[in-house]
Structures are given as C-alpha cells and as structure tokens.
N, C-alpha and C. Protein backbone atom coordinates (compact mmCIF):
# COMPACT_ATOMS: atom_id res chain seq x y z
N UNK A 1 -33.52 -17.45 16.66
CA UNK A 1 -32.09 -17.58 16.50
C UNK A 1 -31.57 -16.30 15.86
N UNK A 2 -30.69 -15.94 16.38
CA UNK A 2 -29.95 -15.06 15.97
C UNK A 2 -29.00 -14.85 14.49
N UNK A 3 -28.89 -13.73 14.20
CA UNK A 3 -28.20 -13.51 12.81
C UNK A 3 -26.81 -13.28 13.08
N UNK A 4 -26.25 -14.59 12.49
CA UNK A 4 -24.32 -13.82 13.22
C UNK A 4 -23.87 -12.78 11.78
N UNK A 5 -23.43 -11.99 12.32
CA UNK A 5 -22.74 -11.10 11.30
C UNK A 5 -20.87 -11.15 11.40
N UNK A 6 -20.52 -12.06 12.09
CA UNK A 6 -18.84 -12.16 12.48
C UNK A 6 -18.39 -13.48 11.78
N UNK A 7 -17.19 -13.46 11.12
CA UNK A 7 -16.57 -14.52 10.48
C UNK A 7 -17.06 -15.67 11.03
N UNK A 8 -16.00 -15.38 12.79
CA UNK A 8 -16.16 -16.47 13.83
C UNK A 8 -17.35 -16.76 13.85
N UNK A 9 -18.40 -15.82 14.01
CA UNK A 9 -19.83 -16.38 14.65
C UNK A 9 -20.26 -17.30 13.56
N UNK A 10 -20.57 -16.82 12.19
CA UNK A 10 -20.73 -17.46 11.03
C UNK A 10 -20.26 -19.14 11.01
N UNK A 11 -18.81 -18.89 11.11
CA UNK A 11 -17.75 -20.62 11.25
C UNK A 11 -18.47 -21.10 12.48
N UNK A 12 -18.90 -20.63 13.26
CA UNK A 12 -19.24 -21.50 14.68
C UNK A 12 -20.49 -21.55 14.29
N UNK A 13 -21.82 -21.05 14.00
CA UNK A 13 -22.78 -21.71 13.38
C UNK A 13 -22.67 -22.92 12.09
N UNK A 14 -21.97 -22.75 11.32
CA UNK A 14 -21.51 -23.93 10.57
C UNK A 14 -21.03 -24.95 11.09
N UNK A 15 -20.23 -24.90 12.16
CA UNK A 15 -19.88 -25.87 12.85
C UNK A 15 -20.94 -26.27 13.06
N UNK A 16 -21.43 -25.85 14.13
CA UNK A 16 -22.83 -26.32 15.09
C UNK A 16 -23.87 -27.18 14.14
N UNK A 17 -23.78 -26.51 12.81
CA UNK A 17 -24.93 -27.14 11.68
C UNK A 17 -24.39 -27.94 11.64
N UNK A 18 -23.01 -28.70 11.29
CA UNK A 18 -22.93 -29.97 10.45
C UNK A 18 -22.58 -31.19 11.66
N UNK A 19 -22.35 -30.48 12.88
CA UNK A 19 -22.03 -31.63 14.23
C UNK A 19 -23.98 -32.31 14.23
N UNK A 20 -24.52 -31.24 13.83
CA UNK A 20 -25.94 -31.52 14.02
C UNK A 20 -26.00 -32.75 13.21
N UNK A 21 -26.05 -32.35 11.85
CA UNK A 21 -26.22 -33.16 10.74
C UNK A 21 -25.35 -34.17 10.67
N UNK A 22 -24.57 -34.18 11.32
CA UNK A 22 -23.42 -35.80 11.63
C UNK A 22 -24.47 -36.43 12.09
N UNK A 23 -24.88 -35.79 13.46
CA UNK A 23 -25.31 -36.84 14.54
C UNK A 23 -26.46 -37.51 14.34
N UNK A 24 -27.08 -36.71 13.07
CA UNK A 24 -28.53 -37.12 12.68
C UNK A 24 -28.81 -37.62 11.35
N UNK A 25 -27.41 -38.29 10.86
CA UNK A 25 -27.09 -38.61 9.31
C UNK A 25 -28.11 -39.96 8.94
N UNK A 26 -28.74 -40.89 9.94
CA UNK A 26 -29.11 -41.86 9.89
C UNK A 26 -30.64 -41.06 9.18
N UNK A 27 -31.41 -40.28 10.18
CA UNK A 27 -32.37 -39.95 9.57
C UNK A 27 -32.48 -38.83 8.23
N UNK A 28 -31.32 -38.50 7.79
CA UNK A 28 -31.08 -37.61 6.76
C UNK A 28 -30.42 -38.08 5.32
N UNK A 29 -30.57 -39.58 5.40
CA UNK A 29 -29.76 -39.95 4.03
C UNK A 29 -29.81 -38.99 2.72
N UNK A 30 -31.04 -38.62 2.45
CA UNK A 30 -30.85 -37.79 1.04
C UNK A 30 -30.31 -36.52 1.30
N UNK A 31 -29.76 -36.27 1.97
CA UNK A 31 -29.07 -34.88 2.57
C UNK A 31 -27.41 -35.74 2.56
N UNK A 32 -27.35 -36.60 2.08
CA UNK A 32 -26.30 -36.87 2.45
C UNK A 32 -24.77 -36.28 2.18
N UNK A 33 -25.09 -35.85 0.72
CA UNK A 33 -24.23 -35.17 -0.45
C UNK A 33 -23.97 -33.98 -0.15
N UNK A 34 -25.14 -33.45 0.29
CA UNK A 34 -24.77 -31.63 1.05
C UNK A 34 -24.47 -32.07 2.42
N UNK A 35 -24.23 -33.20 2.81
CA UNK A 35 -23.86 -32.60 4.37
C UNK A 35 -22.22 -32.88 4.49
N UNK A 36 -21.13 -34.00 3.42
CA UNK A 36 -20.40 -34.27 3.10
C UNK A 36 -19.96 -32.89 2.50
N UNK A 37 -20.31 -32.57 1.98
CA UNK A 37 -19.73 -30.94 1.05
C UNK A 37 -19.86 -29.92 2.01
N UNK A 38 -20.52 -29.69 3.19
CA UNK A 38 -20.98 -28.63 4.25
C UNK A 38 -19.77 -29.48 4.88
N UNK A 39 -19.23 -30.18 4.91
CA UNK A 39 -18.37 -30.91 6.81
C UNK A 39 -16.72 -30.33 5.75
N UNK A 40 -17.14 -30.95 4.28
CA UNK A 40 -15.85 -29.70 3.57
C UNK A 40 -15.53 -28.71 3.45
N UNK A 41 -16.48 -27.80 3.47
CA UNK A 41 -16.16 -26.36 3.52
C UNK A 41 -15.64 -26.30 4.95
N UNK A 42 -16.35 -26.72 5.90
CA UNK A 42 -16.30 -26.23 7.30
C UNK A 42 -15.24 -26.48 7.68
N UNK A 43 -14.30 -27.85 7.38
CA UNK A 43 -12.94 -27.91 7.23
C UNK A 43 -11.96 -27.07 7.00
N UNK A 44 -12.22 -26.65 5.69
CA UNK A 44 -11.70 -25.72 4.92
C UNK A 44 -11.60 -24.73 5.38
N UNK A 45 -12.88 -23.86 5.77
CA UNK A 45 -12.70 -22.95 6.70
C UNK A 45 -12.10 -22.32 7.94
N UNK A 46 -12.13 -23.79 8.44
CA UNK A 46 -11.30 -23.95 10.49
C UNK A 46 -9.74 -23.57 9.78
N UNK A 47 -9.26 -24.48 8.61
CA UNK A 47 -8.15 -24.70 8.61
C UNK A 47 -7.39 -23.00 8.16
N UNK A 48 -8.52 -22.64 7.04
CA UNK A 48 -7.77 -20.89 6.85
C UNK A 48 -8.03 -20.02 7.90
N UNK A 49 -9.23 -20.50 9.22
CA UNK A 49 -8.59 -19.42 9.86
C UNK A 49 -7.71 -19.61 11.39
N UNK A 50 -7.38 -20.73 10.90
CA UNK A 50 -6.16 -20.81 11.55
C UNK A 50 -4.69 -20.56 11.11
N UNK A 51 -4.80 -20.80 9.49
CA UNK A 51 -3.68 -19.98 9.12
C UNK A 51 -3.79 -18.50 8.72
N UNK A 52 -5.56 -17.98 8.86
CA UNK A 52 -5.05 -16.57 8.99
C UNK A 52 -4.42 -16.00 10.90
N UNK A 53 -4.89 -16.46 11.38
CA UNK A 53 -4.38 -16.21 13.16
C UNK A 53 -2.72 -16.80 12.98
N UNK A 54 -2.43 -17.69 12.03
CA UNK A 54 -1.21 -17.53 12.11
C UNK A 54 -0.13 -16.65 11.31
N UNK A 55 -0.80 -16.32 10.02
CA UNK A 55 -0.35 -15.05 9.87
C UNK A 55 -0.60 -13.98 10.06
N UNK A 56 -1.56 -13.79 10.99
CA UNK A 56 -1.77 -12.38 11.80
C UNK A 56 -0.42 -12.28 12.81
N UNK A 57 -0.19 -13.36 13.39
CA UNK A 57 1.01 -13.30 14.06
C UNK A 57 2.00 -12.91 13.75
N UNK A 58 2.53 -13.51 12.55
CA UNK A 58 3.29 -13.33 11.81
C UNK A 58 3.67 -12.14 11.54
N UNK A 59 2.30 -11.73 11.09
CA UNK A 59 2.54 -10.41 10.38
C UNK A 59 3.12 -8.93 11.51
N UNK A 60 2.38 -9.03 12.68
CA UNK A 60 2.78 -8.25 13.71
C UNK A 60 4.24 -8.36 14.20
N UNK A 61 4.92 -9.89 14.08
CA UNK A 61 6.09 -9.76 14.12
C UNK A 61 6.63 -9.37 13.41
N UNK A 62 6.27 -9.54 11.87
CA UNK A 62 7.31 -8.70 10.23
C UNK A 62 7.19 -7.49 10.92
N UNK A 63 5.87 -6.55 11.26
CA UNK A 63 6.17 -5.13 11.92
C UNK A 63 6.80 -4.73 12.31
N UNK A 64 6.98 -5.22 13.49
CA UNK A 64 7.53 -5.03 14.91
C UNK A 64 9.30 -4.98 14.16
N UNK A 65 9.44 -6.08 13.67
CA UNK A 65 10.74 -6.27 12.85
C UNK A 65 10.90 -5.26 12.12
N UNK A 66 10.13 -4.74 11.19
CA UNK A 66 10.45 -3.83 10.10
C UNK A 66 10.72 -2.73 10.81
N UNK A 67 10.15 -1.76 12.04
CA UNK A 67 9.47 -1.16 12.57
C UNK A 67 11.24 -0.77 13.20
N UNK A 68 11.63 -1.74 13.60
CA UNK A 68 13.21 -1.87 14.44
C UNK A 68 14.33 -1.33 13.24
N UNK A 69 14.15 -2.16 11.80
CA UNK A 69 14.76 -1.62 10.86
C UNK A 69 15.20 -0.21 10.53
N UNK A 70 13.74 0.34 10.72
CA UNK A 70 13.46 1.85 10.60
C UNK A 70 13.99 2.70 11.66
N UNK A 71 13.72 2.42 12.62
CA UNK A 71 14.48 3.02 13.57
C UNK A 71 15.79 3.30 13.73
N UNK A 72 17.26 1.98 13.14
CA UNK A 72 17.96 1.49 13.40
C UNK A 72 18.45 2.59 12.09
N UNK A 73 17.97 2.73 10.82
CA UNK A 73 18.46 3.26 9.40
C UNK A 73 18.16 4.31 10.02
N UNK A 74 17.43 5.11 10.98
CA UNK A 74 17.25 6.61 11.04
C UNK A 74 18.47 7.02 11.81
N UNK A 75 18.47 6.34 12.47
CA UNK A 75 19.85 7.00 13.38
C UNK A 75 20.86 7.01 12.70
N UNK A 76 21.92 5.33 11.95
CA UNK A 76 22.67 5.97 11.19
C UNK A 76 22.36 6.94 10.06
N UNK A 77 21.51 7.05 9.34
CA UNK A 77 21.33 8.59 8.95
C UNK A 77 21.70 9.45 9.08
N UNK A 78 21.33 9.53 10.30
CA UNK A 78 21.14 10.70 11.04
C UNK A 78 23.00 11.13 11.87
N UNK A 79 23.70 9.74 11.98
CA UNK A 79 24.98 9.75 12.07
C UNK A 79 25.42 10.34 10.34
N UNK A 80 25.21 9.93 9.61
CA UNK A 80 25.99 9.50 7.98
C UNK A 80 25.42 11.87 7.67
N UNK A 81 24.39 11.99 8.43
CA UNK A 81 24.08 13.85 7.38
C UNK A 81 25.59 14.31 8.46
N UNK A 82 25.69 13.98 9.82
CA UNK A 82 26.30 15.15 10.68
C UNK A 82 27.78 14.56 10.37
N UNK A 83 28.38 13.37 9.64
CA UNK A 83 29.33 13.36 9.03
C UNK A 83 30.03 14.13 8.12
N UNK A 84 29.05 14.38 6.97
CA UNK A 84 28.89 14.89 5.98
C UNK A 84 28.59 16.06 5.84
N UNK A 85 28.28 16.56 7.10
CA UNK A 85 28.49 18.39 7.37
C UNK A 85 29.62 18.39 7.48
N UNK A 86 30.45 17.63 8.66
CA UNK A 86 31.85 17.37 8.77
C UNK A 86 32.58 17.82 7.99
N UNK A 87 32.56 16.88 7.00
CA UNK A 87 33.46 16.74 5.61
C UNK A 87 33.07 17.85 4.94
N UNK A 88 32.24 18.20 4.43
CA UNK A 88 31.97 19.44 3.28
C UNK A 88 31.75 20.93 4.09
N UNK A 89 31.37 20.47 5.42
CA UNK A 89 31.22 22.07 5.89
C UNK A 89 29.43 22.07 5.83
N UNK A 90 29.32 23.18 6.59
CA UNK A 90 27.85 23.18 6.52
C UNK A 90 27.44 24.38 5.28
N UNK A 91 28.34 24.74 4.72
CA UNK A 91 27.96 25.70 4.02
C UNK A 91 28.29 25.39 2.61
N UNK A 92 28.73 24.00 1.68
CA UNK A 92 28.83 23.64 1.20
C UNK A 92 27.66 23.06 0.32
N UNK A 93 27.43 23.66 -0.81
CA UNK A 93 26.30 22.95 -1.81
C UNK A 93 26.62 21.98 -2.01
N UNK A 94 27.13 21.18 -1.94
CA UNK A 94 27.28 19.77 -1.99
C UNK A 94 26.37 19.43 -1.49
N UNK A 95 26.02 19.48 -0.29
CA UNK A 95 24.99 19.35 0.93
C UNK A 95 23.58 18.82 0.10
N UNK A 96 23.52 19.89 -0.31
CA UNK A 96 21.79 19.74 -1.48
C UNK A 96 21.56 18.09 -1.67
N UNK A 97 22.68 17.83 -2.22
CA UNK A 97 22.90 16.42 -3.20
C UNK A 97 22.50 15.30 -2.63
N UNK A 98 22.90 15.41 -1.09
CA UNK A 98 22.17 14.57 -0.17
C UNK A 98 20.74 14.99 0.93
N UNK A 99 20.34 15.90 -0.26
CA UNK A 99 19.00 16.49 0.72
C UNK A 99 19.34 17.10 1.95
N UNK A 100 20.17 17.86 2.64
CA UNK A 100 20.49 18.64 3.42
C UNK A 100 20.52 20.15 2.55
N UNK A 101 20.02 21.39 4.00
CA UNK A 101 20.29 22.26 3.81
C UNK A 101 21.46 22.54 3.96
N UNK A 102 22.17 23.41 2.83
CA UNK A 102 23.91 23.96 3.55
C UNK A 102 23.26 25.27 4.28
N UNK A 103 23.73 26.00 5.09
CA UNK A 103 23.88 26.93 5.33
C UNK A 103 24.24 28.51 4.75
N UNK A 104 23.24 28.99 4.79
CA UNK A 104 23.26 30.70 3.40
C UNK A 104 23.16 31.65 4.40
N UNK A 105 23.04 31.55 5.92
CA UNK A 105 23.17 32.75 6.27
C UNK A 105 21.79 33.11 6.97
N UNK A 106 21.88 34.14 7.87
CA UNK A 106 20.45 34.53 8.52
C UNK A 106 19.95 35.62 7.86
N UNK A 107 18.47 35.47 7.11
CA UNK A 107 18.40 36.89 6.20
C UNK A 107 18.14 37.64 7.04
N UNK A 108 18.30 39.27 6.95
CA UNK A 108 18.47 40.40 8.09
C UNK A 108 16.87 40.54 7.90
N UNK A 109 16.72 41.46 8.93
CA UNK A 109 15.41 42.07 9.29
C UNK A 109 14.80 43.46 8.15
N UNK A 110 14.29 43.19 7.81
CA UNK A 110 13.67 44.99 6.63
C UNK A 110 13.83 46.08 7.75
N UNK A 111 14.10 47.21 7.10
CA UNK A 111 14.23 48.24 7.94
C UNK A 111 12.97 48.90 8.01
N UNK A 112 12.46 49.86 8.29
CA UNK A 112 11.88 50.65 8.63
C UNK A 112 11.16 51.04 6.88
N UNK A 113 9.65 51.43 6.89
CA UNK A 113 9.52 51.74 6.03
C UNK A 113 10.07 52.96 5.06
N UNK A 114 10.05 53.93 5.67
CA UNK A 114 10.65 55.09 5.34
C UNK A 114 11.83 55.71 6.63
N UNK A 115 13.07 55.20 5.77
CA UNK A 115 14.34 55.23 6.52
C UNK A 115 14.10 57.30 7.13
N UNK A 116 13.79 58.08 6.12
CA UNK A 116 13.92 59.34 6.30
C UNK A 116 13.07 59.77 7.70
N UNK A 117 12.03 59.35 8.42
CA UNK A 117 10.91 59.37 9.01
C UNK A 117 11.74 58.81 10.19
N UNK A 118 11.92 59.80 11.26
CA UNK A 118 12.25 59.34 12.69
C UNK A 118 11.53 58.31 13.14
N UNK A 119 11.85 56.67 13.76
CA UNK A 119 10.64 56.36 14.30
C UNK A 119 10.35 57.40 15.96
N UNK A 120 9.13 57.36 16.42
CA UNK A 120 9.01 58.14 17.80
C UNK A 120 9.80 57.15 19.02
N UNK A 121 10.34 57.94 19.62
CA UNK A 121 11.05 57.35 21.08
C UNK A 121 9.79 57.21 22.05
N UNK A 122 9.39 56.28 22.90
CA UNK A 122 8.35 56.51 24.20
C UNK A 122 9.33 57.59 25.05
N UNK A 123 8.69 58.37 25.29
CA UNK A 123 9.00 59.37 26.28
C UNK A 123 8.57 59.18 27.41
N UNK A 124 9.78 59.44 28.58
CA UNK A 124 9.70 58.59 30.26
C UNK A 124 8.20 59.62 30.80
N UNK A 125 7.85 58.14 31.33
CA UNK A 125 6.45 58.53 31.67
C UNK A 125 6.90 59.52 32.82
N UNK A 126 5.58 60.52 33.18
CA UNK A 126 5.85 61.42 33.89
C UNK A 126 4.79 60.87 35.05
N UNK A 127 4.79 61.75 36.24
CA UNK A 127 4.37 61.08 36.79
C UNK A 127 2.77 61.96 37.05
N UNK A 128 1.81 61.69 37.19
CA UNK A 128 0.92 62.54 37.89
C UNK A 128 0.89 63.44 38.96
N UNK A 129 0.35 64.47 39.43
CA UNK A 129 0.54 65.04 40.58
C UNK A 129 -1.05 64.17 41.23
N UNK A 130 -0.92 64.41 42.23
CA UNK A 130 -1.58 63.03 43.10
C UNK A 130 -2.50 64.17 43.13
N UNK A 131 -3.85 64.19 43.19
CA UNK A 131 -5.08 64.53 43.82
C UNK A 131 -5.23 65.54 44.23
N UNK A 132 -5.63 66.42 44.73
CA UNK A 132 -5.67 67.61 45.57
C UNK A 132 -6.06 67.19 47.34
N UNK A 133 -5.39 67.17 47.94
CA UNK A 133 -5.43 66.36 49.37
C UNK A 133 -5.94 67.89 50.36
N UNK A 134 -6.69 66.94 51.29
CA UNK A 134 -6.78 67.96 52.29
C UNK A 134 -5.52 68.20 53.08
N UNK A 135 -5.48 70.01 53.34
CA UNK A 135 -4.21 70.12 53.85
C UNK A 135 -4.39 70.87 55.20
C-alpha cells in the first residue's frame, strides 16, 4: 500500500479506514472507542474541507472583485492627475503634493569639451581614381 502524501489522499484513506471499521465493528468491539473518535475526526475533516473549497471560491471571487476595484481607482486617478495639471498647470509645484512631476524644462545638452578646440568637419569623400585599365 501506498504512502499518500496529499490532504485529499490522506482524507480518502481515512475514509476508507473507518467505512472498513464500521463494517467490521461486530468483530472489533474493543476498538470500539477509537473507531467512534476516527468516524469524528473524519467528519470533521470532510466538513473543513468542504468549507475550505468553499472558501477557496470565495476567495477567487473577493479577487477577481478586488482586482476590478483596482482597475476602476486607476483610471479615475488617472482622470483626477490630468485634471489637476488642468487646474494648476503642468508647471506648477503644487503638482509635487499630489505626487506628480510639474514640469522644469528639458536640461540642454553639455557642450563640447573644450569650446576653444574646433571640433573636425568630415571632409567630402573624394573619390578614387579607378585602377590603371588597359588602354
């Protein structure tokens, strides 16, 4: 016989043990006390995991639900910042206050290391004189 290592497999060998030990209670009287306390647990057991499968359900629906919430708050958000550029301008520190960047401008490019120092122009390619051809 095999070793169950799964909740289910586990509960379904327990099962299987105590349908046994029902059916064979006549020849098992002094077993009687553990087999009454084994048919309780096993009860016990069916019954939580049926209310865990029912709050597994559950729970995928709270998700799914919450999940819609989130979605639903991002957009107005996302309506409520481009309002609020509106109103203050995009260049308005105010902006900060609600976690938006305002607008400061594009920083320019560095110049040249040494402004004094021509950079070199590419000079138009010239062309080769072709080969020396028989003439």
């Amino acid at each position: 016989m095999s070793q169950e290592t799964t909740y289910h497999g586990i509960l379904g060998e327990l099962v299987r043990l105590n349908a046994a030990l029902e059916a064979n209670a006549g020849d098992l009287a002094h077993l009687e006390g553990a087999r009454l306390r084994l048919a309780s647990l096993v009860s016990g057991a069916e019954g939580a995991a049926l209310q865990q499968a029912a709050l597994t359900a559950s729970k995928q629906e709270a998700s799914r639900q919450f999940l819609r919430f989130l979605v639903a708050g991002q957009r107005v958000a996302t309506g409520i910042r481009r309002l609020l550029k509106e109103h203050y301008g995009v260049r308005a520190e105010k902006l900060a206050e609600f976690g938006l960047q305002p607008f400061r401008g594009r920083s320019r490019r560095s110049d040249p290391e040494d402004p004094g120092t021509p950079v070199p122009q590419p000079s138009p390619e010239v062309e080769a004189p072709a080969p020396d051809s028989p003439e």
